[in-house]
C-alpha atoms as a PDB file:
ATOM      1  CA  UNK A   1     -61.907  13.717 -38.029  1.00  0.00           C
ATOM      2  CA  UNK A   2     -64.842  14.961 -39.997  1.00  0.00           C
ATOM      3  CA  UNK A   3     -67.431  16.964 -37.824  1.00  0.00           C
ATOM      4  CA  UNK A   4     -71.368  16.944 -38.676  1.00  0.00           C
ATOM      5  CA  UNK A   5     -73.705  17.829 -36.165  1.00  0.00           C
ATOM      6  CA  UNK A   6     -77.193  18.444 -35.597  1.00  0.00           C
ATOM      7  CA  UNK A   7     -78.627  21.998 -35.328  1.00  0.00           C
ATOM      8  CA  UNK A   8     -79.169  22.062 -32.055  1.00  0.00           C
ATOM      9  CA  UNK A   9     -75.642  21.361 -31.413  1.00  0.00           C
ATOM     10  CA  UNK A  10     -74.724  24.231 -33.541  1.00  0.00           C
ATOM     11  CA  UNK A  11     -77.222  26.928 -32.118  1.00  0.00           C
ATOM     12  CA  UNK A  12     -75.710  25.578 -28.732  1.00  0.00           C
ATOM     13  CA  UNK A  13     -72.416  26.559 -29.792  1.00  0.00           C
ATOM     14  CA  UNK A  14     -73.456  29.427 -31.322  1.00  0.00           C
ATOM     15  CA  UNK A  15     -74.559  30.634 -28.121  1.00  0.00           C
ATOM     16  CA  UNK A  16     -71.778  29.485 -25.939  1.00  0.00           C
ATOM     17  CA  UNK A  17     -69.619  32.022 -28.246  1.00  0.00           C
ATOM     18  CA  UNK A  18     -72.047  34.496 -27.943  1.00  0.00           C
ATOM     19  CA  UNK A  19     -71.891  34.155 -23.577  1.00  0.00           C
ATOM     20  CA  UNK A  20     -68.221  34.650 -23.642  1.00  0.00           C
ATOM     21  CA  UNK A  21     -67.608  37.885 -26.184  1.00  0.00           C
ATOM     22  CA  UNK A  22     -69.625  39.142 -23.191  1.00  0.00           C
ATOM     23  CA  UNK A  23     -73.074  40.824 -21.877  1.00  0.00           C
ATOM     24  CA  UNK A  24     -72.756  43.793 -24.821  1.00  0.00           C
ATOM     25  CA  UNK A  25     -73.191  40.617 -27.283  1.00  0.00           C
ATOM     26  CA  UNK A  26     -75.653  38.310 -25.224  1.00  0.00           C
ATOM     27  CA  UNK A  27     -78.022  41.086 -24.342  1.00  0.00           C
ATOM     28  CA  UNK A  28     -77.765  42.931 -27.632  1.00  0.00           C
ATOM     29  CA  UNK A  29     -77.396  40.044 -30.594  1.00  0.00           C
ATOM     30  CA  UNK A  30     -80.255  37.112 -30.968  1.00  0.00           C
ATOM     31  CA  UNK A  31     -79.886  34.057 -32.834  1.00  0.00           C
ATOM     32  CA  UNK A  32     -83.319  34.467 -35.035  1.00  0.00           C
ATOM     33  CA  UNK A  33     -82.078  31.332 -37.368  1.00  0.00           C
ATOM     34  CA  UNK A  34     -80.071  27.591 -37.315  1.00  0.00           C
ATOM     35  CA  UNK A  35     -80.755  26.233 -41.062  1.00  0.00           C
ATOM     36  CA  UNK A  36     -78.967  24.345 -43.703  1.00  0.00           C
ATOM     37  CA  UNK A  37     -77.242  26.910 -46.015  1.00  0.00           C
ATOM     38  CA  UNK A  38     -76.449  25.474 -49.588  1.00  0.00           C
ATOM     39  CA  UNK A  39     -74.271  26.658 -51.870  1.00  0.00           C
ATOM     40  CA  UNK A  40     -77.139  27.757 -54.148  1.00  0.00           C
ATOM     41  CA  UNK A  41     -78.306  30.166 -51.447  1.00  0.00           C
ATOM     42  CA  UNK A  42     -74.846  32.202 -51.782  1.00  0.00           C
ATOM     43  CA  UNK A  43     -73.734  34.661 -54.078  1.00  0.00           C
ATOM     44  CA  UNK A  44     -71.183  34.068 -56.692  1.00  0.00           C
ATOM     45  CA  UNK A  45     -68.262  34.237 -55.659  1.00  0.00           C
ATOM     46  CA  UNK A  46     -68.897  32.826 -52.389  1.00  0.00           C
ATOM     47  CA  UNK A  47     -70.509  29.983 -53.970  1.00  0.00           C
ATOM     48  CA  UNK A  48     -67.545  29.217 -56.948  1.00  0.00           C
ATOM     49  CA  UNK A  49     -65.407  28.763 -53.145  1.00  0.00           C
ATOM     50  CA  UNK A  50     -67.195  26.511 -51.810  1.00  0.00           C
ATOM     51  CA  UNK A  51     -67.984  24.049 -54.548  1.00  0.00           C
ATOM     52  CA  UNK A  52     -64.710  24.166 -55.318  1.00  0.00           C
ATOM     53  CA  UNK A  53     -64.180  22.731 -51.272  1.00  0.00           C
ATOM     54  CA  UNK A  54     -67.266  20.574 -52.095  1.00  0.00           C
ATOM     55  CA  UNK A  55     -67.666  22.044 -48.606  1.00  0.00           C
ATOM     56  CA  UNK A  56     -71.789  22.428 -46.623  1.00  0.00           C
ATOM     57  CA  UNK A  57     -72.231  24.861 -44.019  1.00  0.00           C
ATOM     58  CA  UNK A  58     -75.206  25.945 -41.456  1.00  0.00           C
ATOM     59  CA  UNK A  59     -76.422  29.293 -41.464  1.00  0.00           C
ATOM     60  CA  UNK A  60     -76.903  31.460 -38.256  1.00  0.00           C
ATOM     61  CA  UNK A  61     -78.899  34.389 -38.521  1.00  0.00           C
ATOM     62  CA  UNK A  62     -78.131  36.890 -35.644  1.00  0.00           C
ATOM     63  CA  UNK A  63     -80.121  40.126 -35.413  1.00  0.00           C
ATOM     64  CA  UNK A  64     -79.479  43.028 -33.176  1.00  0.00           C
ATOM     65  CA  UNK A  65     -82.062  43.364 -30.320  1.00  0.00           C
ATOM     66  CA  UNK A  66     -84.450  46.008 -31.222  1.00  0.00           C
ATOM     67  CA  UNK A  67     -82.468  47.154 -34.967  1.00  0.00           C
ATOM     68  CA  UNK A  68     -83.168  45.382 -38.169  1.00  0.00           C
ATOM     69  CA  UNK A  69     -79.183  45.110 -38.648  1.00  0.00           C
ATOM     70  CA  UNK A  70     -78.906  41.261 -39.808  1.00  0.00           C
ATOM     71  CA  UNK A  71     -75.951  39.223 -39.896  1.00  0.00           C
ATOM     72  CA  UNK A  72     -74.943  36.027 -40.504  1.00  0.00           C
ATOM     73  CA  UNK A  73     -72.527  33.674 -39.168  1.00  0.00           C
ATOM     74  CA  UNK A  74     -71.560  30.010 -41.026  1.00  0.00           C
ATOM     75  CA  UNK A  75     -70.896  26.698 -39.244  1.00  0.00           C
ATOM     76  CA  UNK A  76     -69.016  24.545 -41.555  1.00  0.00           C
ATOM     77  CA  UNK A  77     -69.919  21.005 -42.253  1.00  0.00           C
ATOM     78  CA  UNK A  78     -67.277  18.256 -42.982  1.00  0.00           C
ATOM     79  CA  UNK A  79     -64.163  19.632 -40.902  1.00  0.00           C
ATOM     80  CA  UNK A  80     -63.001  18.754 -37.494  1.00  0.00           C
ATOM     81  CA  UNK A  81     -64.867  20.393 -34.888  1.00  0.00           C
ATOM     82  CA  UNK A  82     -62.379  23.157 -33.770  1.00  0.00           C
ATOM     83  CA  UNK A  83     -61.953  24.124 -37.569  1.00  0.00           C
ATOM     84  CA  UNK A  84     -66.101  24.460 -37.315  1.00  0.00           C
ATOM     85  CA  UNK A  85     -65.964  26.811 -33.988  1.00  0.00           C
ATOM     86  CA  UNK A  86     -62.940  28.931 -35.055  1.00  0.00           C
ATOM     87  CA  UNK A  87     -64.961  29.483 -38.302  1.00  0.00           C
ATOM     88  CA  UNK A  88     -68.374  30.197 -36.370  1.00  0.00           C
ATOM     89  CA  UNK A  89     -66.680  32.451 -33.668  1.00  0.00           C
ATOM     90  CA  UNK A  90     -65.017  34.572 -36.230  1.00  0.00           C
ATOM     91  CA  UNK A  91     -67.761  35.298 -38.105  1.00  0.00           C
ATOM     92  CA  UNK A  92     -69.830  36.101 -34.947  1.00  0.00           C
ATOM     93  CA  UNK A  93     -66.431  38.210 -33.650  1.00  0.00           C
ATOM     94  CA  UNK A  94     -66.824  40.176 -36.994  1.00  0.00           C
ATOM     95  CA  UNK A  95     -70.348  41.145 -36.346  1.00  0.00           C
ATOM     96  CA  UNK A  96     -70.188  41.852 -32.881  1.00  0.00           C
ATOM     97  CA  UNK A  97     -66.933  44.048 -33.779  1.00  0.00           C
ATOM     98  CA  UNK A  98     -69.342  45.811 -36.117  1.00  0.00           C
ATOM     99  CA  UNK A  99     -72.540  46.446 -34.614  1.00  0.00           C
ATOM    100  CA  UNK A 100     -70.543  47.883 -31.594  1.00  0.00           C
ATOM    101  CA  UNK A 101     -68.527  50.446 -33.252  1.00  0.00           C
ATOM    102  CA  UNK A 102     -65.066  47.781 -33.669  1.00  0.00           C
ATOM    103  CA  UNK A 103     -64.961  47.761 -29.540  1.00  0.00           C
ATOM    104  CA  UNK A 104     -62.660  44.350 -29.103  1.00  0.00           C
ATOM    105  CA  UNK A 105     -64.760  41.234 -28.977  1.00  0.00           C
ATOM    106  CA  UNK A 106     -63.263  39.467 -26.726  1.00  0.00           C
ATOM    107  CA  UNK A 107     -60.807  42.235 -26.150  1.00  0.00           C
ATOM    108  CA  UNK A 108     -57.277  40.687 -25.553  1.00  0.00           C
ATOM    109  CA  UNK A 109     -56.516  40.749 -21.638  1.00  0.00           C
ATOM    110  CA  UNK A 110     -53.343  42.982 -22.044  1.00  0.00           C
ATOM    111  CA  UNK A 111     -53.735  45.108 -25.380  1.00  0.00           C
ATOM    112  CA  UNK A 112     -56.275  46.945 -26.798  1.00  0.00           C
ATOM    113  CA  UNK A 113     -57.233  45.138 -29.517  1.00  0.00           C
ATOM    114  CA  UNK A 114     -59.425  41.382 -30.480  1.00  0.00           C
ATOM    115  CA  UNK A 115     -58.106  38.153 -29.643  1.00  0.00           C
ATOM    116  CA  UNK A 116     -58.099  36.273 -32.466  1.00  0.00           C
ATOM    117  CA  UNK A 117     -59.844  32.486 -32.892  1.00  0.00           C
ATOM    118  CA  UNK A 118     -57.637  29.758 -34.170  1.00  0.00           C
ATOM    119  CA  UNK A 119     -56.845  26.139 -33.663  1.00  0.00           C
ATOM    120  CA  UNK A 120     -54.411  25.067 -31.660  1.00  0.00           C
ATOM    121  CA  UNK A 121     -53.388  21.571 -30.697  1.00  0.00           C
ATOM    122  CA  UNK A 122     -56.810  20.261 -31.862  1.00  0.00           C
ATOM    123  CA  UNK A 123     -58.675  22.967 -29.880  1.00  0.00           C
ATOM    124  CA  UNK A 124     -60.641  26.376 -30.542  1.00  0.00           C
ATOM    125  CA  UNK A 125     -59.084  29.035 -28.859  1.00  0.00           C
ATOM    126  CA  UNK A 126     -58.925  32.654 -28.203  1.00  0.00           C
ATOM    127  CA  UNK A 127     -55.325  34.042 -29.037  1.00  0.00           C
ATOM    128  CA  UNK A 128     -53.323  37.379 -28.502  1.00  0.00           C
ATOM    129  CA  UNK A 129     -52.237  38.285 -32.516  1.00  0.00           C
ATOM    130  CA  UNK A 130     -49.271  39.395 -30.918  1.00  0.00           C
ATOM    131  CA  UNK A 131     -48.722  37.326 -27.935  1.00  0.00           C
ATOM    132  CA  UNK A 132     -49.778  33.871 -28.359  1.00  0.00           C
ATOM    133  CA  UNK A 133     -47.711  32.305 -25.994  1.00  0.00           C
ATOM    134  CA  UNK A 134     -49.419  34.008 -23.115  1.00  0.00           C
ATOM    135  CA  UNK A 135     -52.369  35.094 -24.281  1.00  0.00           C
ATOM    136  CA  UNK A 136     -54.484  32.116 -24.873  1.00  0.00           C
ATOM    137  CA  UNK A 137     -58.022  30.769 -24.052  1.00  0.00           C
ATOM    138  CA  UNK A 138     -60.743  28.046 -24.790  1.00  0.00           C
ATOM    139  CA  UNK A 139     -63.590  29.913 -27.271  1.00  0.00           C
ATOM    140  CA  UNK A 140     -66.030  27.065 -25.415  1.00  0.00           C
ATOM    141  CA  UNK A 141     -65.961  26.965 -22.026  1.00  0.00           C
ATOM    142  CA  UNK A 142     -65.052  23.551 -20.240  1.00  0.00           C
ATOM    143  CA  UNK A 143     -68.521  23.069 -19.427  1.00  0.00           C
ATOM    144  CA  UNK A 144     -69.592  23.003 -23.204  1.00  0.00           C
ATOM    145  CA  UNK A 145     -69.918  19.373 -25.142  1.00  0.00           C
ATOM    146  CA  UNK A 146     -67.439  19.254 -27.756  1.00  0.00           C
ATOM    147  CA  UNK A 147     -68.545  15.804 -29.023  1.00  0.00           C
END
């Protein structure tokens, strides 16, 4: 099932992630941007990928509170919705992970490292690299619209 959404949805989901890697990332990251991002917008490499996948995405910018350090996160377009938030969710993991010094976002409830996103039985989840079977929870809580 092919997954296209409007903005909102994805700044909504965007911020459901951020609310569950905890307060360090809802009090210290802002979502400053939800737009389009075309393949002409990327740099080479990134962009030879994509076109290749004939693949869209939307960009969300995320700034630290009070820093100028800028990241960016990528929703992708045209794949089923859990393949969108296990996309988005890593790539807001990774900059979480980095703007607060590789401290485990969300840290995995028995080790000391990240739970991982993936999808699993056509749902984004949160899952133990080295425990899956135990170790495994929604990245959108049940309240969230996954429509």
């Amino acid at each position: 099932m092919v997954h296209e959404q409007p903005l909102a949805h994805v700044r909504d989901t965007a911020e459901a992630i951020l609310d569950r890697l905890g307060s360090d990332a809802r009090t210290h990251v802002d979502i400053t941007e939800v737009a389009p991002y075309g393949t002409e917008d990327m740099p080479g490499a990134d962009r030879l990928i994509l076109e290749l996948h004939s693949l869209s995405h939307v960009r969300i910018t995320l700034s630290e509170s009070g820093r100028k350090n800028i990241g960016y996160a990528l929703y992708p377009l045209g794949v089923s919705e859990p393949d969108a938030v296990v996309a988005l969710a890593s790539h807001i993991q990774d900059y979480i992970m980095e703007i607060g010094s590789g401290r485990p976002a969300p840290a995995c409830p028995n080790h000391q490292h990240p739970m991982m996103a993936e999808a699993v039985d056509e749902m984004a989840v949160w899952r133990c690299p080295h425990d899956a079977a135990n170790n495994v929870e929604p990245i959108l809580g049940s309240s969230h619209d996954h429509s």
